[in-house]
C-alpha atoms as a PDB file:
ATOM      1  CA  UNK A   1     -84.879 -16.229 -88.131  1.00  0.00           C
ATOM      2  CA  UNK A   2     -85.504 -13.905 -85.269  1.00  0.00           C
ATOM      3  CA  UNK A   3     -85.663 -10.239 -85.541  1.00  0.00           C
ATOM      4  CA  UNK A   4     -85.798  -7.057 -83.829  1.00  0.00           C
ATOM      5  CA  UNK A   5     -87.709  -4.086 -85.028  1.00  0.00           C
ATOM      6  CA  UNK A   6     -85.781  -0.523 -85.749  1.00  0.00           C
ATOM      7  CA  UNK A   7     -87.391   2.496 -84.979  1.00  0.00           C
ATOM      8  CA  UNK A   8     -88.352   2.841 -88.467  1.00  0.00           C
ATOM      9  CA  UNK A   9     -89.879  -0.621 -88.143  1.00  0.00           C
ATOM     10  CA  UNK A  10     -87.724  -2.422 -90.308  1.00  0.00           C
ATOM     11  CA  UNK A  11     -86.986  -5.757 -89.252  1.00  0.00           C
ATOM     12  CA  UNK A  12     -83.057  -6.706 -88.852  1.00  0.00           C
ATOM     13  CA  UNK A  13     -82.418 -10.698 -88.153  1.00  0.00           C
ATOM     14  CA  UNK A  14     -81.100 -10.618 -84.615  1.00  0.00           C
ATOM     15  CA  UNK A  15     -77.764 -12.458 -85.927  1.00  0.00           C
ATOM     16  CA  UNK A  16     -75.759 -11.324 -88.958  1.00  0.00           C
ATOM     17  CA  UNK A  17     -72.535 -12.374 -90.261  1.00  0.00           C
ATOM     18  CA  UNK A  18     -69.790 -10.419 -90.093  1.00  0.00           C
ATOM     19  CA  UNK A  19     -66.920 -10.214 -93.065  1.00  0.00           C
ATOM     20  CA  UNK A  20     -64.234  -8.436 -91.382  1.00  0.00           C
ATOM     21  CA  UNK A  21     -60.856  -9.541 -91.972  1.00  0.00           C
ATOM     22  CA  UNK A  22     -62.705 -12.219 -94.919  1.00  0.00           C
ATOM     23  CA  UNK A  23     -59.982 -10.864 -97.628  1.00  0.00           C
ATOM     24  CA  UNK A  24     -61.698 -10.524-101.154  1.00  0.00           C
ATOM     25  CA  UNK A  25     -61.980 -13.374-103.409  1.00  0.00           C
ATOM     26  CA  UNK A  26     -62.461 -16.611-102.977  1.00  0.00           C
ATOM     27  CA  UNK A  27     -62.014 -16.435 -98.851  1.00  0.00           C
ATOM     28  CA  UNK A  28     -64.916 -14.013 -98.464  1.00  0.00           C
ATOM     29  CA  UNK A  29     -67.206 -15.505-101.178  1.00  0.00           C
ATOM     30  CA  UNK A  30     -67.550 -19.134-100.081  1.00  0.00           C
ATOM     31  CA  UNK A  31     -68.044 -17.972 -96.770  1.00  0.00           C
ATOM     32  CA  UNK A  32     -70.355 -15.495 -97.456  1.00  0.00           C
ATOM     33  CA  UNK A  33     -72.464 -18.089 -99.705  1.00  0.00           C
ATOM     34  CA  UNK A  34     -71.645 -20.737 -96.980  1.00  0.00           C
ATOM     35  CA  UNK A  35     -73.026 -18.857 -94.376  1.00  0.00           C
ATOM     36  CA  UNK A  36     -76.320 -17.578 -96.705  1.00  0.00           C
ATOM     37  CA  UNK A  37     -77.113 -21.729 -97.390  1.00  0.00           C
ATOM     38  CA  UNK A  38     -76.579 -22.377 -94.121  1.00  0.00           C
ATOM     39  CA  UNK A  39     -79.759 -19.715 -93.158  1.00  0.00           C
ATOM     40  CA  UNK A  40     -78.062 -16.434 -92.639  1.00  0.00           C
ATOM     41  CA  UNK A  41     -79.998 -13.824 -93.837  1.00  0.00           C
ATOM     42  CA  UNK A  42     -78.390 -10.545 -92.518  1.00  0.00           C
ATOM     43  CA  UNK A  43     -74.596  -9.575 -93.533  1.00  0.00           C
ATOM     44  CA  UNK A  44     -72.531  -7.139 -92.776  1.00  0.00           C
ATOM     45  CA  UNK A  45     -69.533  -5.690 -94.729  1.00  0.00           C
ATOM     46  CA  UNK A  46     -67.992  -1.983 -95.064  1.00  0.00           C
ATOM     47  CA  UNK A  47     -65.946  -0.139 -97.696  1.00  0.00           C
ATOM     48  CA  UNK A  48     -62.725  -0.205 -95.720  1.00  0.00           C
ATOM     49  CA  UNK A  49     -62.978  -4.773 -95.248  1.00  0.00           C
ATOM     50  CA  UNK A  50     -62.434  -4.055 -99.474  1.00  0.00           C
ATOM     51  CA  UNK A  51     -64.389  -7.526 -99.650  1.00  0.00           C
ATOM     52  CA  UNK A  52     -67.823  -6.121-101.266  1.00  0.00           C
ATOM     53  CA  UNK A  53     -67.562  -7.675-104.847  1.00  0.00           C
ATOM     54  CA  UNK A  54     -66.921 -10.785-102.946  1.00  0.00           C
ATOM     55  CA  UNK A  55     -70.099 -10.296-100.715  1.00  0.00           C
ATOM     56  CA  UNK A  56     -72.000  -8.715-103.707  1.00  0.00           C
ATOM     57  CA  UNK A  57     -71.351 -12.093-105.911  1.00  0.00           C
ATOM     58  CA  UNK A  58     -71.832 -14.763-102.995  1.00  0.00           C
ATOM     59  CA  UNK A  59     -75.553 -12.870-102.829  1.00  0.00           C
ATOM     60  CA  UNK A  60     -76.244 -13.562-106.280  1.00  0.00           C
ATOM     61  CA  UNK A  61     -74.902 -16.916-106.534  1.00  0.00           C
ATOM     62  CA  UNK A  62     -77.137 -17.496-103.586  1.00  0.00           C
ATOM     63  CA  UNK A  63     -80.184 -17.802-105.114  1.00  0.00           C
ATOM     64  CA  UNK A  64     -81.976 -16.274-102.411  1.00  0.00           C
ATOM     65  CA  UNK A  65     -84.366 -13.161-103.034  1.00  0.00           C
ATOM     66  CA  UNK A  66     -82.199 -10.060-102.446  1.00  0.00           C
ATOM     67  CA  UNK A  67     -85.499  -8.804-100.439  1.00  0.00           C
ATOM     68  CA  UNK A  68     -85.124 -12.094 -97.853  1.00  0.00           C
ATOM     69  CA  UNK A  69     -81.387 -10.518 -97.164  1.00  0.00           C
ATOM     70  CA  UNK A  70     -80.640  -7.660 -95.025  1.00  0.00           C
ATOM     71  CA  UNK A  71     -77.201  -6.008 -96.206  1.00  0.00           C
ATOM     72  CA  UNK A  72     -75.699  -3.991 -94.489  1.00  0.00           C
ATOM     73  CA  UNK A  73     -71.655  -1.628 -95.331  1.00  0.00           C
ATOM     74  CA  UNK A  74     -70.103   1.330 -94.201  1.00  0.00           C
ATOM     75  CA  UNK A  75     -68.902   4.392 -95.240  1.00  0.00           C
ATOM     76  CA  UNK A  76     -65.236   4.895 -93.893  1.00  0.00           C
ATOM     77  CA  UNK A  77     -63.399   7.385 -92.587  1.00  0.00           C
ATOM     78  CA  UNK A  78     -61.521   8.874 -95.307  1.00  0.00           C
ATOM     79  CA  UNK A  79     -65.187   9.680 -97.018  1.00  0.00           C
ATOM     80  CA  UNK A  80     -66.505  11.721 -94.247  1.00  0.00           C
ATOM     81  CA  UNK A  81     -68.419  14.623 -95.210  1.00  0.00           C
ATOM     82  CA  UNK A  82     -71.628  15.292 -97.599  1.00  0.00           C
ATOM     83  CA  UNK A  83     -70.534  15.300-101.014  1.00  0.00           C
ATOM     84  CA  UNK A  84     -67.732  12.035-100.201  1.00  0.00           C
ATOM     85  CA  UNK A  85     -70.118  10.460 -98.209  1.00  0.00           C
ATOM     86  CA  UNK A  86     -72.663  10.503-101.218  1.00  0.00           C
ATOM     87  CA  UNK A  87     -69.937   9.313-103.632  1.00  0.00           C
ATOM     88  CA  UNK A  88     -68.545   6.579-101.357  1.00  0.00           C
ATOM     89  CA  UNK A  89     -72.161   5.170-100.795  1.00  0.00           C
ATOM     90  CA  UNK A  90     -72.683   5.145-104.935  1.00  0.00           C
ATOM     91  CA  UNK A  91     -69.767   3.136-105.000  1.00  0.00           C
ATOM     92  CA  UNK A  92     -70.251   0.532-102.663  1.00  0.00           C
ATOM     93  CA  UNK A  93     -73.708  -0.049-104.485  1.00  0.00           C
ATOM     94  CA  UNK A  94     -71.840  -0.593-107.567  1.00  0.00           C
ATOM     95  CA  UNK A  95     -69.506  -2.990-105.903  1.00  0.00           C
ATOM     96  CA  UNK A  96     -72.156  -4.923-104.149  1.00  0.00           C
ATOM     97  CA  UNK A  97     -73.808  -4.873-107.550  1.00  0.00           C
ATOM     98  CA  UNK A  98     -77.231  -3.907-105.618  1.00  0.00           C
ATOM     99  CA  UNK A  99     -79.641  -1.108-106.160  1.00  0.00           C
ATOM    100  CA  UNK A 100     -80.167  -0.528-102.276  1.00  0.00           C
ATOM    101  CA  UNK A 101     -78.768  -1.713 -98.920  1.00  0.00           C
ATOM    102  CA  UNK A 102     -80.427  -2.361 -95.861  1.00  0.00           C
ATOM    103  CA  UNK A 103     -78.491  -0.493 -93.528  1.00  0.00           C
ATOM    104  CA  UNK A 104     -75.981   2.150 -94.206  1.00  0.00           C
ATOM    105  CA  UNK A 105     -73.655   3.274 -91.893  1.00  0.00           C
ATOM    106  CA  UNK A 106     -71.075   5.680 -90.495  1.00  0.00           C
ATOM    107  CA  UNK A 107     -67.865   3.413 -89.285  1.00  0.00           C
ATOM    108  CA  UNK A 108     -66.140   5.873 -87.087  1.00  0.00           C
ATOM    109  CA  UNK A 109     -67.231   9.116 -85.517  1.00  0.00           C
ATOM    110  CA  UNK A 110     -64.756  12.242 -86.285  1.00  0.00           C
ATOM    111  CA  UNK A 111     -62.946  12.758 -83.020  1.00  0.00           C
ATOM    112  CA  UNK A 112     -61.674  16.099 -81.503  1.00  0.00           C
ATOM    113  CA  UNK A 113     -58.436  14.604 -81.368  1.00  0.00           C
ATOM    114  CA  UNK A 114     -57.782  14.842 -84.782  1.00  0.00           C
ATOM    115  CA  UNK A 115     -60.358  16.844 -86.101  1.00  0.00           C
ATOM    116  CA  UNK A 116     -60.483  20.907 -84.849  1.00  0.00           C
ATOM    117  CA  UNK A 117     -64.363  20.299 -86.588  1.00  0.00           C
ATOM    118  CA  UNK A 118     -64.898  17.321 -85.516  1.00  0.00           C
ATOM    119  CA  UNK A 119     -68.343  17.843 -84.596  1.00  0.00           C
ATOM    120  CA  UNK A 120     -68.961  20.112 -87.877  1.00  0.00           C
ATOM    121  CA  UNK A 121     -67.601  17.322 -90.133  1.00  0.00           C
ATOM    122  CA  UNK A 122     -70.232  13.998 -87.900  1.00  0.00           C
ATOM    123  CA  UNK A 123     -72.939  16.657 -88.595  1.00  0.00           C
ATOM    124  CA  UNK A 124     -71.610  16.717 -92.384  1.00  0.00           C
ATOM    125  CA  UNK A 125     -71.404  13.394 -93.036  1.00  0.00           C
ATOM    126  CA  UNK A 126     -74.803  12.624 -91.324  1.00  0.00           C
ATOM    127  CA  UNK A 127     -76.614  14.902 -93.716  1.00  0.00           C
ATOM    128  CA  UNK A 128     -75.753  12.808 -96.470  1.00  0.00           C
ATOM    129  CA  UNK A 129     -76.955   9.798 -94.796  1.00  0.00           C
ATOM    130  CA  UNK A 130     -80.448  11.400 -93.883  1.00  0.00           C
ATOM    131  CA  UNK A 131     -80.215  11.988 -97.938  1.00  0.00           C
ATOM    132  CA  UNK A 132     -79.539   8.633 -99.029  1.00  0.00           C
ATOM    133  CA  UNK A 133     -82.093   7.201 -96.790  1.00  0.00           C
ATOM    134  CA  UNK A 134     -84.726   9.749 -98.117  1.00  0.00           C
ATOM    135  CA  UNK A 135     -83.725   8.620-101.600  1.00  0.00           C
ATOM    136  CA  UNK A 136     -84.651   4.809-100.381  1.00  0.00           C
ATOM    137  CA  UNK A 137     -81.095   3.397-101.385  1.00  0.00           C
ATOM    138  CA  UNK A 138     -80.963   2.680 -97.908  1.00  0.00           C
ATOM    139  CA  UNK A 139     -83.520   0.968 -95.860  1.00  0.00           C
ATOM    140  CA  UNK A 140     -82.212   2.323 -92.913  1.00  0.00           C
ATOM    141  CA  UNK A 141     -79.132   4.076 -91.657  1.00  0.00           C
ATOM    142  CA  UNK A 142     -76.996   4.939 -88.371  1.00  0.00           C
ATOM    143  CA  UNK A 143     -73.499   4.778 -86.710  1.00  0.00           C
ATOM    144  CA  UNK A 144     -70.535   2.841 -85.584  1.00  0.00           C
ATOM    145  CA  UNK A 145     -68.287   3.093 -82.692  1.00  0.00           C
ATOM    146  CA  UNK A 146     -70.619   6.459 -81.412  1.00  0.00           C
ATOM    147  CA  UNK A 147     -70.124   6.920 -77.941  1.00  0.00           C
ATOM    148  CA  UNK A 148     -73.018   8.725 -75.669  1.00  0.00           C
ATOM    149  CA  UNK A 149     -71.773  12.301 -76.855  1.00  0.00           C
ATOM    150  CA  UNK A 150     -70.834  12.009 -80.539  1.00  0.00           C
ATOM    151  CA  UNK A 151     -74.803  10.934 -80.450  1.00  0.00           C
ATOM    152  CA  UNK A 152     -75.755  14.115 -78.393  1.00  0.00           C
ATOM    153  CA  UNK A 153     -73.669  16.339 -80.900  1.00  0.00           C
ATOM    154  CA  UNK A 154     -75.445  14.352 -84.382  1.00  0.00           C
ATOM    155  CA  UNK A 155     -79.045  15.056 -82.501  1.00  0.00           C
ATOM    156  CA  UNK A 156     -78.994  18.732 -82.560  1.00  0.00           C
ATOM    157  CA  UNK A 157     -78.730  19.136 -86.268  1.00  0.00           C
ATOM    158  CA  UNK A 158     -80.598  15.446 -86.747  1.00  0.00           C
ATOM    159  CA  UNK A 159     -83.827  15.460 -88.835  1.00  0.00           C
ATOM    160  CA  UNK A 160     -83.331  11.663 -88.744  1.00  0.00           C
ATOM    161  CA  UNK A 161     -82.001   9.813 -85.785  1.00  0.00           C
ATOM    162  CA  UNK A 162     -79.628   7.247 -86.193  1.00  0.00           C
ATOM    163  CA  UNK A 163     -81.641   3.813 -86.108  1.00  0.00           C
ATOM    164  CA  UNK A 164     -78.245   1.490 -85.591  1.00  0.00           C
ATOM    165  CA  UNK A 165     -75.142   1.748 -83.599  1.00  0.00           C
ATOM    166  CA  UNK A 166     -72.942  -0.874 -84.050  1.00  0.00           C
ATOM    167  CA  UNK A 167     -69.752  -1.007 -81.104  1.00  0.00           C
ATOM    168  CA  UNK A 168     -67.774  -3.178 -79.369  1.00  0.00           C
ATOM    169  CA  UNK A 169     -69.589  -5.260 -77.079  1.00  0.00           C
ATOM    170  CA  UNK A 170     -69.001  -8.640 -75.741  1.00  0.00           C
ATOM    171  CA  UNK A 171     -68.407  -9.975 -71.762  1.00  0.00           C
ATOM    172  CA  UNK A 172     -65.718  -8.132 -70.278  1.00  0.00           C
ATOM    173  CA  UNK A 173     -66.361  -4.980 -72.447  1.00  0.00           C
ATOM    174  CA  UNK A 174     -69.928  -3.671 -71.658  1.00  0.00           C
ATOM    175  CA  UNK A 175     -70.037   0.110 -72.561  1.00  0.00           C
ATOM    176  CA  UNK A 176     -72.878   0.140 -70.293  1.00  0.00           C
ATOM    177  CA  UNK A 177     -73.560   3.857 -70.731  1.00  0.00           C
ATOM    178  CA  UNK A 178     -74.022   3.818 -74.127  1.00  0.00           C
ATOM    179  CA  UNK A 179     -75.845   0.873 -74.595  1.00  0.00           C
ATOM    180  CA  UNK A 180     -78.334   2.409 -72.159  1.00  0.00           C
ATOM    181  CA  UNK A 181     -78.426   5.849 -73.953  1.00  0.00           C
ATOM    182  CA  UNK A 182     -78.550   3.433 -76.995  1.00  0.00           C
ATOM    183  CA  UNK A 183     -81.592   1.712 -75.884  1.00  0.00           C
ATOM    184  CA  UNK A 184     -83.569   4.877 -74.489  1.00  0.00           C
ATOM    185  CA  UNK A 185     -83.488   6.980 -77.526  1.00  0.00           C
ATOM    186  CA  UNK A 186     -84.769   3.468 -79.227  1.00  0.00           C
ATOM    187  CA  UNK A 187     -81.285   3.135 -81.312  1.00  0.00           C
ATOM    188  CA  UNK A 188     -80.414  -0.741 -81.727  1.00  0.00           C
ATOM    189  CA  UNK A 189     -76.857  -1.621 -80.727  1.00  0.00           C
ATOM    190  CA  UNK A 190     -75.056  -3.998 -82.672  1.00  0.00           C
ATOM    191  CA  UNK A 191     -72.443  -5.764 -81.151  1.00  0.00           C
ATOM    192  CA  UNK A 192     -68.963  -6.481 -83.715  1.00  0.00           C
ATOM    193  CA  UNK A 193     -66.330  -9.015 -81.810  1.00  0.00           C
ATOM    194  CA  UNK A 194     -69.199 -10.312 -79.713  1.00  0.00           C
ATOM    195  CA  UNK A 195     -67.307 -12.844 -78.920  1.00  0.00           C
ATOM    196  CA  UNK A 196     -64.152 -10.564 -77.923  1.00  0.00           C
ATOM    197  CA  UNK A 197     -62.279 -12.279 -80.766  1.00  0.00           C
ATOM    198  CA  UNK A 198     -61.826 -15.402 -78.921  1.00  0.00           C
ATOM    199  CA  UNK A 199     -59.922 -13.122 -76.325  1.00  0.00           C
ATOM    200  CA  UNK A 200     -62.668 -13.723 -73.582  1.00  0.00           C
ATOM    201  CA  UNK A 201     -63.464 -17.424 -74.282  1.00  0.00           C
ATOM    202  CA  UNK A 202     -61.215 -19.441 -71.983  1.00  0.00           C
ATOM    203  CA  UNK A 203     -62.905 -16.760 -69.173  1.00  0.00           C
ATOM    204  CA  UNK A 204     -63.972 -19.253 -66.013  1.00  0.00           C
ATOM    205  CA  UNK A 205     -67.137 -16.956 -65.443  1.00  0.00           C
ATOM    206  CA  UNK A 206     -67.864 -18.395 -69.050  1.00  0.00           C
ATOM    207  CA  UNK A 207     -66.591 -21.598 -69.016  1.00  0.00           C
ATOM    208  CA  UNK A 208     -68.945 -22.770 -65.759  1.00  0.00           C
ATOM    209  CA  UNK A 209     -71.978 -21.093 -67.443  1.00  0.00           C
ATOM    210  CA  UNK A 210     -71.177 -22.911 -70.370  1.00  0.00           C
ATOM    211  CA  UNK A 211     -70.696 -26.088 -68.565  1.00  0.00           C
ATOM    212  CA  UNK A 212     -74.039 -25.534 -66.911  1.00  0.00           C
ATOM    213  CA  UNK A 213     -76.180 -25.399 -70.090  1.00  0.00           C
ATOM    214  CA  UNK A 214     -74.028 -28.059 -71.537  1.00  0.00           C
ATOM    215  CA  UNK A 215     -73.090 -25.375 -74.394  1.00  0.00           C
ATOM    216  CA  UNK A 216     -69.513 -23.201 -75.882  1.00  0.00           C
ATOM    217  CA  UNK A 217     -68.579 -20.188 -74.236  1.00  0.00           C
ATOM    218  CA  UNK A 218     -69.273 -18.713 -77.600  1.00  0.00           C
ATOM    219  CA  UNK A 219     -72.867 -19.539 -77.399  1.00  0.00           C
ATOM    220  CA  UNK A 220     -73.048 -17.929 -73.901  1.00  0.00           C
ATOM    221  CA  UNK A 221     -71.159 -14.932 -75.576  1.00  0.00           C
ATOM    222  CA  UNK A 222     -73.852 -14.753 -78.337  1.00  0.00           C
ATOM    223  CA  UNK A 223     -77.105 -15.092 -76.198  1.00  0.00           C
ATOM    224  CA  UNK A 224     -75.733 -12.624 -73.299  1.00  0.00           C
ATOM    225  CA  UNK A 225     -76.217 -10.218 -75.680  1.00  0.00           C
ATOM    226  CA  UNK A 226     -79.011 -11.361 -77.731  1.00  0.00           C
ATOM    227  CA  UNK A 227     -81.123 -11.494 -74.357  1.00  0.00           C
ATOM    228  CA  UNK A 228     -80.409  -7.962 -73.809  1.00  0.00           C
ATOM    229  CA  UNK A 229     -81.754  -7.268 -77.181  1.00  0.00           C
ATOM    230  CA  UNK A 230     -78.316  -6.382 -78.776  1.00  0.00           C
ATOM    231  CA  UNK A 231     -78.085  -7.809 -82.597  1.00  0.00           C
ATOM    232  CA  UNK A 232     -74.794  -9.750 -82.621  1.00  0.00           C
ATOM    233  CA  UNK A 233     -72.458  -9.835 -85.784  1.00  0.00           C
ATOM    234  CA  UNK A 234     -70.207 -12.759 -85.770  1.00  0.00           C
ATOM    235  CA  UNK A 235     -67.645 -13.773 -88.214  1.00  0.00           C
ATOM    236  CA  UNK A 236     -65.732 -16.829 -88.942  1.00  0.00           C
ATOM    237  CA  UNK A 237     -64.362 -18.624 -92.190  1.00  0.00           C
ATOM    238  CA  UNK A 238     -65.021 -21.997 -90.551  1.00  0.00           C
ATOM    239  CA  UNK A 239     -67.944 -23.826 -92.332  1.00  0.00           C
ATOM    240  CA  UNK A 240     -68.562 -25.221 -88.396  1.00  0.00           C
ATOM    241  CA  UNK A 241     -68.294 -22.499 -86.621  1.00  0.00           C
ATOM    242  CA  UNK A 242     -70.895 -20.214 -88.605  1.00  0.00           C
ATOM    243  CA  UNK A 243     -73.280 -22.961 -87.995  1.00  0.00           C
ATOM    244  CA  UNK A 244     -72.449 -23.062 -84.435  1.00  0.00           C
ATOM    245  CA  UNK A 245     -72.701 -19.194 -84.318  1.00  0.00           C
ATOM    246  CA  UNK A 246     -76.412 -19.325 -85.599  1.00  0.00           C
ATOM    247  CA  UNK A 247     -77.916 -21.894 -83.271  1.00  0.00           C
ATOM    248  CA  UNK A 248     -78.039 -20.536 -80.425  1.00  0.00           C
ATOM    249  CA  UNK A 249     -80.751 -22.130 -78.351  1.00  0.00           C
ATOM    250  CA  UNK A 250     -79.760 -21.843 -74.581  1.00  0.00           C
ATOM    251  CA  UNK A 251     -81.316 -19.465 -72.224  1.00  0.00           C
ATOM    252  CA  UNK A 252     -78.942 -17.764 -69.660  1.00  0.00           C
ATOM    253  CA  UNK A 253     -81.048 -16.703 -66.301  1.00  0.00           C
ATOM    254  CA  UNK A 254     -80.750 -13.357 -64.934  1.00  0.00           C
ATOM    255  CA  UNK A 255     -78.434 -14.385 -62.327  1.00  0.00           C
ATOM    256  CA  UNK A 256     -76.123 -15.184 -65.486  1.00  0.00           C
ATOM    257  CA  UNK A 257     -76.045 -12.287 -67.495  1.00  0.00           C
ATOM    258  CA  UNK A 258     -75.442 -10.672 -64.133  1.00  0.00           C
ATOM    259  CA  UNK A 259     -72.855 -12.003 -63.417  1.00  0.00           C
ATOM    260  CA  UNK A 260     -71.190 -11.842 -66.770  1.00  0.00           C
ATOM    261  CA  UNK A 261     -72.044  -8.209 -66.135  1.00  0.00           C
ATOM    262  CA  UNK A 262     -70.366  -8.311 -63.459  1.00  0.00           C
ATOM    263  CA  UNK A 263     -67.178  -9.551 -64.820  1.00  0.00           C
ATOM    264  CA  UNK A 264     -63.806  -6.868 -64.565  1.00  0.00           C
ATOM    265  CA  UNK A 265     -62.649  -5.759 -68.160  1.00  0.00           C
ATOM    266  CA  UNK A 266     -61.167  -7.918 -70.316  1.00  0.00           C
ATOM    267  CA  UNK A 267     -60.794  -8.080 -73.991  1.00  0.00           C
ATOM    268  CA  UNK A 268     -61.153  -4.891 -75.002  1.00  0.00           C
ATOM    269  CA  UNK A 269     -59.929  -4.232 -78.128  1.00  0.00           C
ATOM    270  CA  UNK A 270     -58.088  -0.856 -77.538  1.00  0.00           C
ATOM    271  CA  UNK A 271     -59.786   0.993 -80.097  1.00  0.00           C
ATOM    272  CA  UNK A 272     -61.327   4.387 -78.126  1.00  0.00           C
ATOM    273  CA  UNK A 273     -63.642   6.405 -81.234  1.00  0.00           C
ATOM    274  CA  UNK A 274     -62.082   9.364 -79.040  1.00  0.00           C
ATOM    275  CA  UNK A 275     -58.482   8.497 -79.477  1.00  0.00           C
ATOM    276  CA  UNK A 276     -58.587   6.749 -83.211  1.00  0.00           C
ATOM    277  CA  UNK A 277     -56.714   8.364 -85.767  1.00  0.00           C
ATOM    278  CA  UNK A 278     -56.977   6.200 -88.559  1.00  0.00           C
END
């Protein structure tokens, strides 16, 4: 599987599977351990999808060397701050029945909105990540949903930088500035809903680019990002549709990914990290 390289120089396979919404039990296992046969080797999970057990046992029943797979959960939002944020991450260990994950990281950035310290309690939180990845429990570690100043706030009390930040991304929902703030302080963006949760499929702009390479719009979805090197986690419980979602072997042109670019905004989720309040 293809990788990138995080600034730590850890390698990350450029497609993961994402388990949100995969309910724990039998759901999230057999599509976990479906999607680890079928030659997944990164997956991604958080403490909030309450589906680690499930992910921890499809690993093991795997039979694959826990070093060939790169795990990855989250610490959520009711955890923030050093001493919860150390507890929460012992816990998901213990539910993912591993010793260490790959990547560790922050789900949602404390906003000002409903925090009077917001800033204070990001800085908080993010000192007990630079711990935990000190300790080696974590491979690496960084943030979701950080827009270009929640970043700016986390580097001036950073020893580490954030390697990872994992947003909404996917055609019709760009965040161009942070993805370029992203990819000049050499933090990887992940993309979740890269495929704008099937909001953006039926798009024309996608539908004659598909028709073009004789592919899905969801494969045009997938390598518009991957050819902007943005890691892509897609999730499915559909035996064919996680094998559709890691063979992607077209090659959009620049004209293409310009003019997916290029398309007005569409899909969005509605979820601002400066507006949240859950």
């Amino acid at each position: 599987m293809k990788t990138f390289k995080l600034s730590n120089e850890v390698l990350i396979p450029q497609v993961g599977f994402g388990t949100y919404k995969l309910t724990e039990g039998e759901e999230c296992y057999k599509s976990t351990k479906n999607a680890l046969a079928i030659g997944y080797r990164h997956i991604d999970t958080a403490a909030v999808y309450e589906n680690e057990v499930s992910v921890g046992r499809a690993i093991v029943d795997s039979g694959i060397d826990r070093k060939e797979i790169f795990l990855t959960t989250k610490v959520w939002n009711s955890d923030r701050g050093y001493e919860n944020t150390m507890k929460a991450f012992e816990e998901s260990l213990k539910r993912l029945n591993v010793d260490y994950v790959d990547l560790y990281l922050v789900h949602w950035p404390a906003n000002a909105q409903q925090f009077s310290n917001s800033k204070e309690l990001n800085a908080s939180t993010w000192k007990a990540m630079e711990e935990i990845y000190k300790s080696g429990k974590a491979k690496a570690i960084g943030v979701s949903n950080f827009l270009v100043h929640h970043l700016n706030d986390l580097f001036e009390s950073c020893t580490v930088k954030p390697m990872v930040n994992q947003i909404e991304f996917h055609p019709g929902y760009i965040q161009k500035e942070t993805v370029a703030f992203c990819q000049q302080n050499a933090i990887l963006v992940q993309a979740w809903s890269p495929l704008g949760r099937g909001r953006v499929l039926n798009h024309p702009v996608l539908e004659k680019i598909a028709q073009k390479h004789e592919s899905s719009t969801s494969a045009v979805c997938l390598q518009f990002a991957l050819q902007q090197g943005i890691c892509v986690l897609p999730k499915s419980a559909t035996k064919e549709r996680i094998v559709a979602n890691l063979a992607t072997n077209i090659e959009l042109t620049s004209e293409e990914i310009e003019q997916i670019r290029s398309m007005e905004e569409v899909g969005f989720s509605g979820l601002n990290p400066d507006t949240v309040t859950f």
